[in-house]
N, C-alpha and C. Protein backbone atom coordinates (compact mmCIF):
# COMPACT_ATOMS: atom_id res chain seq x y z
N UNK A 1 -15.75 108.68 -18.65
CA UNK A 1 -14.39 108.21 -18.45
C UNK A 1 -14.32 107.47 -17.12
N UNK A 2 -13.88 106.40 -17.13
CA UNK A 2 -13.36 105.44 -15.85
C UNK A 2 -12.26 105.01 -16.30
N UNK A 3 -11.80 105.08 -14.58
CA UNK A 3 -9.88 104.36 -14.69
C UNK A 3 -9.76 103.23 -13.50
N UNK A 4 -9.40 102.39 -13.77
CA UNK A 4 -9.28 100.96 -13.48
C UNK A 4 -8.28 100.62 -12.95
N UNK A 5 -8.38 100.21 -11.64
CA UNK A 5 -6.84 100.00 -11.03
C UNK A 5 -7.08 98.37 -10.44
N UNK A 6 -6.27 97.18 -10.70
CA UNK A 6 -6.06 95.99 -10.37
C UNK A 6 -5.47 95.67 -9.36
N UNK A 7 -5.53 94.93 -8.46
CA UNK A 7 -4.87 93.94 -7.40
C UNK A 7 -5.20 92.61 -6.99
N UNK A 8 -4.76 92.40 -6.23
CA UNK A 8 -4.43 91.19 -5.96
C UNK A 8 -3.62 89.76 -6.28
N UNK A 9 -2.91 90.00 -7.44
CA UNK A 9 -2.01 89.05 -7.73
C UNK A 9 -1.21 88.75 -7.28
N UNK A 10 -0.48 87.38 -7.52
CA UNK A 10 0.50 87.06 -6.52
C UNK A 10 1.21 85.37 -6.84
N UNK A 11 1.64 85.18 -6.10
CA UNK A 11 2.11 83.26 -6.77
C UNK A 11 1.54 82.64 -5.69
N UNK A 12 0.71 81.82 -6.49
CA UNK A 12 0.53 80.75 -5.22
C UNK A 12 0.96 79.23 -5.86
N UNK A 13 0.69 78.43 -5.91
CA UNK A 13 0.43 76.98 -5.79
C UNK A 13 -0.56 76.33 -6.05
N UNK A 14 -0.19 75.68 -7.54
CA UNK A 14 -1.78 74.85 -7.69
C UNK A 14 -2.69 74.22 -6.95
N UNK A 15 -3.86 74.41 -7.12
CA UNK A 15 -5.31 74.35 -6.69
C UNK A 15 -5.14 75.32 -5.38
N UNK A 16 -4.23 76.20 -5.26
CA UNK A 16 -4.51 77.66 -4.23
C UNK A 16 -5.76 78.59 -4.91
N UNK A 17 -6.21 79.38 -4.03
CA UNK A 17 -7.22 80.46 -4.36
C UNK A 17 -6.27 81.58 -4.59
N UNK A 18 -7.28 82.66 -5.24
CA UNK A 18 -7.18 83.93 -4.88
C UNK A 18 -8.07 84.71 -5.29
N UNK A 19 -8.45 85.90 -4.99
CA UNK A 19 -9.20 86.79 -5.49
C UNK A 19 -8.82 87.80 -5.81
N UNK A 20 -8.68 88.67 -6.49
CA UNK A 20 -8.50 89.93 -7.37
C UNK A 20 -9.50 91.05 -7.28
N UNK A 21 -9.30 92.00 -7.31
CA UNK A 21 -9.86 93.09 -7.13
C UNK A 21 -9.90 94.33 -8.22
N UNK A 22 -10.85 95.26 -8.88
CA UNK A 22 -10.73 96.34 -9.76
C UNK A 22 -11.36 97.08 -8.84
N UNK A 23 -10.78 98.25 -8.86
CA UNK A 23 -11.38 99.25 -8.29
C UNK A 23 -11.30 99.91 -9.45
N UNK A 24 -12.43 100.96 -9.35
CA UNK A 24 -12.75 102.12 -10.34
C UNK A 24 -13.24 103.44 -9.83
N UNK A 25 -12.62 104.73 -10.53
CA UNK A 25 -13.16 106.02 -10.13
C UNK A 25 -13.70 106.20 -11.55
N UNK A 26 -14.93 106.80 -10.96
CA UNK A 26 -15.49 107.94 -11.73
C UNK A 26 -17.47 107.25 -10.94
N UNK A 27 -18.18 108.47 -11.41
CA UNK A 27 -19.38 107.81 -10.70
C UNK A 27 -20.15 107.25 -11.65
N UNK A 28 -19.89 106.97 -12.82
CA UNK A 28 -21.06 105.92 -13.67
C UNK A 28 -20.66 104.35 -14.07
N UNK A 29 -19.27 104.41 -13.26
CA UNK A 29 -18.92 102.78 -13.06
C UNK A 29 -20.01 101.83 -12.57
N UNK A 30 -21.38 102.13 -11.93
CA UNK A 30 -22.16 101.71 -11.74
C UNK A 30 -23.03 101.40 -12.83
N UNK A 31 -22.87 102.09 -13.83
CA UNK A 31 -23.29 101.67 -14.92
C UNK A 31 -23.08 101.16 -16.32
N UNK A 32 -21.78 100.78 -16.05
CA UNK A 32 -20.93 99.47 -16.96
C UNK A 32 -21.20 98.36 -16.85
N UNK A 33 -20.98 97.67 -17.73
CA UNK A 33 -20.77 95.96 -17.82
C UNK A 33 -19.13 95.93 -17.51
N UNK A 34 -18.36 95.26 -16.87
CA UNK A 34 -17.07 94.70 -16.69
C UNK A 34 -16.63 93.49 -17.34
N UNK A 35 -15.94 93.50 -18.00
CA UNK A 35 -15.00 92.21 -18.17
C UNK A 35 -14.22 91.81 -17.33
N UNK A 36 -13.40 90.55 -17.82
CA UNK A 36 -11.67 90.57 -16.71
C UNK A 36 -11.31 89.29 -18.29
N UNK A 37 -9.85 89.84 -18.09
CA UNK A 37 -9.03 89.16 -19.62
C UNK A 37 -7.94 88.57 -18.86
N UNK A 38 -7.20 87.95 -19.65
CA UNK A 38 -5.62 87.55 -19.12
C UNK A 38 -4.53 87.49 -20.41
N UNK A 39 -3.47 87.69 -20.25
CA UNK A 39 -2.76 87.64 -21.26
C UNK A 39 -1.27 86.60 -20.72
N UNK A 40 -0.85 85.51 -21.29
CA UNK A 40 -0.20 85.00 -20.98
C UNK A 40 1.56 85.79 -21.68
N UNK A 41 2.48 85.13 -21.13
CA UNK A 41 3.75 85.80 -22.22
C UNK A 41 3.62 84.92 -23.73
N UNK A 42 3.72 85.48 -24.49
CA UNK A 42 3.54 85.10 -25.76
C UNK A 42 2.14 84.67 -26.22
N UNK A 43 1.05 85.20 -25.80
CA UNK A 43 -0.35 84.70 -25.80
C UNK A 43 -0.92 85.88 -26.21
N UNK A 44 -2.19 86.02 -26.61
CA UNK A 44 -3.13 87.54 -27.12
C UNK A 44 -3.70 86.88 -25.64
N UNK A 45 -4.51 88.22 -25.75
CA UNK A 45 -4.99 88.58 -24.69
C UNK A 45 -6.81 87.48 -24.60
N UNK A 46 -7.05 87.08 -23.52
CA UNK A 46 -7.90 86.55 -23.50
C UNK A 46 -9.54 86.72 -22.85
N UNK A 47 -10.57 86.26 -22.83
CA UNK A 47 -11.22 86.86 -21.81
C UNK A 47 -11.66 86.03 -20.98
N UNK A 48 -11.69 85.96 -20.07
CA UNK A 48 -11.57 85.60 -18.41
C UNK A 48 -13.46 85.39 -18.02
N UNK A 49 -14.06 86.32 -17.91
CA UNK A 49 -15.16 86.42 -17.07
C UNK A 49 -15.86 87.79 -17.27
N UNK A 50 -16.95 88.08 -17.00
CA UNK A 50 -17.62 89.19 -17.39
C UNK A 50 -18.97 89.36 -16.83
N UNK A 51 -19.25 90.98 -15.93
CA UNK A 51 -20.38 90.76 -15.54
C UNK A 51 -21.44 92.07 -15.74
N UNK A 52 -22.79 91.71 -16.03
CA UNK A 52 -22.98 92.75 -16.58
C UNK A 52 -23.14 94.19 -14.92
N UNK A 53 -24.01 95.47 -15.87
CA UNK A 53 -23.66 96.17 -14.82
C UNK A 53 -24.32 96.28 -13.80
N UNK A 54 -25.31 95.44 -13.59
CA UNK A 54 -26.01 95.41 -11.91
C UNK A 54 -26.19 94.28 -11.28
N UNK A 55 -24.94 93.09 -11.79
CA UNK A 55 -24.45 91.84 -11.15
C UNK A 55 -25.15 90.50 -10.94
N UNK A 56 -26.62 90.94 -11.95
CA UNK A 56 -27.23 90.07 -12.17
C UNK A 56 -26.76 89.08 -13.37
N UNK A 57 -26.15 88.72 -13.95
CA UNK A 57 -26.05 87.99 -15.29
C UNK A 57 -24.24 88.01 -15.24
N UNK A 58 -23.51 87.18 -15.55
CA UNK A 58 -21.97 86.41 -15.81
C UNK A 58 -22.13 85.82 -16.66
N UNK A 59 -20.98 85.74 -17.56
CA UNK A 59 -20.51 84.90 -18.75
C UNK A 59 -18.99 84.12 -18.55
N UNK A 60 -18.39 83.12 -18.72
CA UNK A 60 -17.90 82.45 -18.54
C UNK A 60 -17.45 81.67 -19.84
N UNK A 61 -15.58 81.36 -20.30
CA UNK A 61 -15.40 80.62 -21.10
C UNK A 61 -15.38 79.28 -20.62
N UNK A 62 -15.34 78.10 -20.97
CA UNK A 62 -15.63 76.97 -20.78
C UNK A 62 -14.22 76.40 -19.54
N UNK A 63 -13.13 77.14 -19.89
CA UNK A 63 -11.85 77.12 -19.89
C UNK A 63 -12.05 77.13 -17.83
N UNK A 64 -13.08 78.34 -17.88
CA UNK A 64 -12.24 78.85 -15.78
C UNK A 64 -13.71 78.69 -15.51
N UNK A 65 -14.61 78.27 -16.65
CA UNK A 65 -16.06 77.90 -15.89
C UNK A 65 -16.57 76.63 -14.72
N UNK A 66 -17.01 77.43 -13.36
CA UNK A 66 -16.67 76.13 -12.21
C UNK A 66 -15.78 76.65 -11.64
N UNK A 67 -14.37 77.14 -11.79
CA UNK A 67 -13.29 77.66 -11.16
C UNK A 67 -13.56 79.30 -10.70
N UNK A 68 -13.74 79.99 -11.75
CA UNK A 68 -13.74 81.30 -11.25
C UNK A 68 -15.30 82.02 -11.12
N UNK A 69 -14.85 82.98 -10.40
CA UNK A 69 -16.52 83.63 -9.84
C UNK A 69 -16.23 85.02 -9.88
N UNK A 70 -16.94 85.89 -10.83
CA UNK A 70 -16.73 87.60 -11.11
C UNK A 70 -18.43 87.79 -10.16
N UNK A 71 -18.08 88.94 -9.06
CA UNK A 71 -18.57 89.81 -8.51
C UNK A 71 -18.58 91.11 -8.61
N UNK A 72 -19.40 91.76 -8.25
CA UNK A 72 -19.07 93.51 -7.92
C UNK A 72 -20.17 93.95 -6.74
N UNK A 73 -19.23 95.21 -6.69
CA UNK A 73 -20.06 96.11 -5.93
C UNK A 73 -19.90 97.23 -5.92
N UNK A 74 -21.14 97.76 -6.57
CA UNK A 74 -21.41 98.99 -7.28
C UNK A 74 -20.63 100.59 -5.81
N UNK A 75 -21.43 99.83 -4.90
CA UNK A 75 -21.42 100.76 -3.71
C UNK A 75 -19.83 101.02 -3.11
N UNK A 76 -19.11 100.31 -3.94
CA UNK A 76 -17.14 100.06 -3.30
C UNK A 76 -17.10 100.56 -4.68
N UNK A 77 -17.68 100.40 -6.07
CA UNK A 77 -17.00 100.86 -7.12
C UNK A 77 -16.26 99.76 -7.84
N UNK A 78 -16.05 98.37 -7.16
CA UNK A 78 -15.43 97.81 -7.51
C UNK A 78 -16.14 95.78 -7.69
N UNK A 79 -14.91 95.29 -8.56
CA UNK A 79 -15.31 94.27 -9.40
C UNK A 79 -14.76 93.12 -8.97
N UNK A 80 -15.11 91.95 -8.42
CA UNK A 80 -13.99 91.11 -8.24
C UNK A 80 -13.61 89.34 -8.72
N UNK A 81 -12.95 89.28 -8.94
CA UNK A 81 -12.69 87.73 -9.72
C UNK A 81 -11.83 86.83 -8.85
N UNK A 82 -12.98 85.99 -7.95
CA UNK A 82 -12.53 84.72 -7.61
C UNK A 82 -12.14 83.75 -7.95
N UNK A 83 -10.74 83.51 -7.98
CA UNK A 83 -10.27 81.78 -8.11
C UNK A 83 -9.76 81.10 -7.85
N UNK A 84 -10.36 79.79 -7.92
CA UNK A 84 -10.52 78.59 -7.52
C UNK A 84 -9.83 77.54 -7.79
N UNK A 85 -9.01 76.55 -7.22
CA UNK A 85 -8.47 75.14 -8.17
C UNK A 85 -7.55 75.80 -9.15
N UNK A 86 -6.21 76.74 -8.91
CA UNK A 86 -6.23 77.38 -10.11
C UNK A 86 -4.75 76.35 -10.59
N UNK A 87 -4.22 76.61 -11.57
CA UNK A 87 -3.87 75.86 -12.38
C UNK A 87 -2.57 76.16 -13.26
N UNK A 88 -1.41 75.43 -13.45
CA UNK A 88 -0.32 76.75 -13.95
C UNK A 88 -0.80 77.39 -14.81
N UNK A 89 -1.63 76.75 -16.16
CA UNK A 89 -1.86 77.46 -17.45
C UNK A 89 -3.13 78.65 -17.28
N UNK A 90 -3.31 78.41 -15.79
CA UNK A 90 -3.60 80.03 -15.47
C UNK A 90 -2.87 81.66 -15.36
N UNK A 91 -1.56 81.19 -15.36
CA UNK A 91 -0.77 82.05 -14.91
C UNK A 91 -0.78 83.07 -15.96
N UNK A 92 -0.62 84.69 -16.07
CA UNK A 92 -0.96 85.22 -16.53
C UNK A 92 -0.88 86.92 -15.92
N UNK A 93 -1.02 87.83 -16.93
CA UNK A 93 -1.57 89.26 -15.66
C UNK A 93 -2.75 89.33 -16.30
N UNK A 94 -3.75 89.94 -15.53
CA UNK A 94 -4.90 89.95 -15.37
C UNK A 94 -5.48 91.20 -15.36
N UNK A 95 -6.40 91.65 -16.70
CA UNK A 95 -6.83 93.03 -16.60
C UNK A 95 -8.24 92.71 -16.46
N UNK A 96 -8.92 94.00 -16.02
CA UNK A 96 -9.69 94.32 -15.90
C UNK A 96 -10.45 95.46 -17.12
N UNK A 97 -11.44 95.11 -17.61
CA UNK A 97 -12.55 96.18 -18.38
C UNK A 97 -13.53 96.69 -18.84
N UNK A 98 -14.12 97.89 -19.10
CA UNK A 98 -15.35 98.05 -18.59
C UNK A 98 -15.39 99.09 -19.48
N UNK A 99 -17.01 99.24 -20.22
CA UNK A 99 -17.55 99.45 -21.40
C UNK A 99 -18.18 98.79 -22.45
N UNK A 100 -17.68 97.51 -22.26
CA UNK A 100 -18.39 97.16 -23.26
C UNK A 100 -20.09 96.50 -23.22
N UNK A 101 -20.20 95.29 -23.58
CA UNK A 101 -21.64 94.53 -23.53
C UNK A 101 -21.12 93.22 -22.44
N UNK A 102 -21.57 92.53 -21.55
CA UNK A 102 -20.68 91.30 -20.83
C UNK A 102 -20.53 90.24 -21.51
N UNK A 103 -21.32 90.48 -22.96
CA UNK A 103 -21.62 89.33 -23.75
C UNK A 103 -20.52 88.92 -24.85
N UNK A 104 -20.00 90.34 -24.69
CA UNK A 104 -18.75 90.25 -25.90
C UNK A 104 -17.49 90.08 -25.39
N UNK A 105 -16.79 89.50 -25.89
CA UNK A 105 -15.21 88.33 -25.42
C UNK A 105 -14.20 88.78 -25.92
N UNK A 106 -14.18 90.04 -26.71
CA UNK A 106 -13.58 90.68 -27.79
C UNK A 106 -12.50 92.00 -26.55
N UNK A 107 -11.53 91.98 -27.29
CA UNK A 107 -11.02 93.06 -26.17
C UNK A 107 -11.32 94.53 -26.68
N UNK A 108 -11.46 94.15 -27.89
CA UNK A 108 -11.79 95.66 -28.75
C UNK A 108 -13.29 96.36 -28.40
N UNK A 109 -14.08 95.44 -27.80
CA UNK A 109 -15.34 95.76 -27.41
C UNK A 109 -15.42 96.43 -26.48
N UNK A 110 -13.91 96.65 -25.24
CA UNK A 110 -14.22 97.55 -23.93
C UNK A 110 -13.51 98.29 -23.93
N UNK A 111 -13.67 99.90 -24.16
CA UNK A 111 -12.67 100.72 -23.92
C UNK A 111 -11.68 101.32 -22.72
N UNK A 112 -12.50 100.80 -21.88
CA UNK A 112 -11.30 101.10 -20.53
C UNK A 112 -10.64 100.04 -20.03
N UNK A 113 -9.37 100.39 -19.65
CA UNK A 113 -8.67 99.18 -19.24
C UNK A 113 -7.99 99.63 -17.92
N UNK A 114 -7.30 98.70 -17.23
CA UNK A 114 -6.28 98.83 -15.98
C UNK A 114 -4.98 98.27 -16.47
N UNK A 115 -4.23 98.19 -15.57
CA UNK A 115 -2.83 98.01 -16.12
C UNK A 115 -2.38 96.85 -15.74
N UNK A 116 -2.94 96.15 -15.19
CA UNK A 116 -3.16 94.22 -14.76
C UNK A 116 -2.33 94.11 -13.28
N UNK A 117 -2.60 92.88 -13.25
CA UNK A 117 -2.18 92.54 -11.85
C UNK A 117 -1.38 90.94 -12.26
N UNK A 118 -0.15 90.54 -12.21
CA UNK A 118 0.42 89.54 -12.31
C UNK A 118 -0.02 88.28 -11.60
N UNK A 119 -0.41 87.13 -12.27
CA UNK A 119 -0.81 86.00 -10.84
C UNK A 119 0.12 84.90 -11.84
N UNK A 120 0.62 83.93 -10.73
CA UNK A 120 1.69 83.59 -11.31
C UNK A 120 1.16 81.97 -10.25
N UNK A 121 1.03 80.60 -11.15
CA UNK A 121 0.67 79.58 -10.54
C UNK A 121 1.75 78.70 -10.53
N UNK A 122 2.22 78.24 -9.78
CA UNK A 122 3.49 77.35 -9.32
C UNK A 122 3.04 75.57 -9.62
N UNK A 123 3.40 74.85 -10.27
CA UNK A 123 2.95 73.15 -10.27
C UNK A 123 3.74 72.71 -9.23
């Protein structure tokens, strides 16, 4: 069992940064693959970025590929998603999850989730 807590969201202004943060308890979070999804209002949920669990290997949709950058660190417990150039039709809350494979894009593929973090892009 791992529980997933999100931050860093916030409004900025197109082509502003930000980075986001998952923190996780439990001690075999070190040995997950992580996702990160977004769900817009009126949108299914999407997937964002994904890394597997010892930060060697990322997957990327074509969509935030170039823009965003998923990190972790095993030793903080935690996961993080840089971005870049961001864009209104970024706007979104932003979960975090972990369980599944980094390869799969599917939300049904990761059983733990967080409760998102709002990022909200201004034109």
């Amino acid at each position: 069992q791992v529980q997933l807590v999100e931050s860093g969201g916030g409004l900025v202004q197109a082509g502003d940064s930000l980075r986001l943060s998952c923190a996780a308890s439990g001690r075999t979070f070190s040995s997950y693959d992580v996702g990160w999804f977004r769900q817009a209002p009126g949108k299914e949920r999407e997937f964002v970025a994904s890394i597997n669990w010892s930060g060697t290997s990322t997957y990327y949709p074509n969509s935030v590929k170039g823009r965003f950058t998923i990190s972790r660190d095993n030793a903080q417990n935690t996961v993080f998603l840089q971005m870049n150039s961001l864009k209104p039709e970024d706007t979104a809350v932003y979960f975090c999850a972990a369980g599944g494979n980094y390869l799969y894009i599917r939300t049904v593929d990761y059983p733990y989730w967080g409760q998102g973090t709002q990022v909200t892009v201004s034109s």
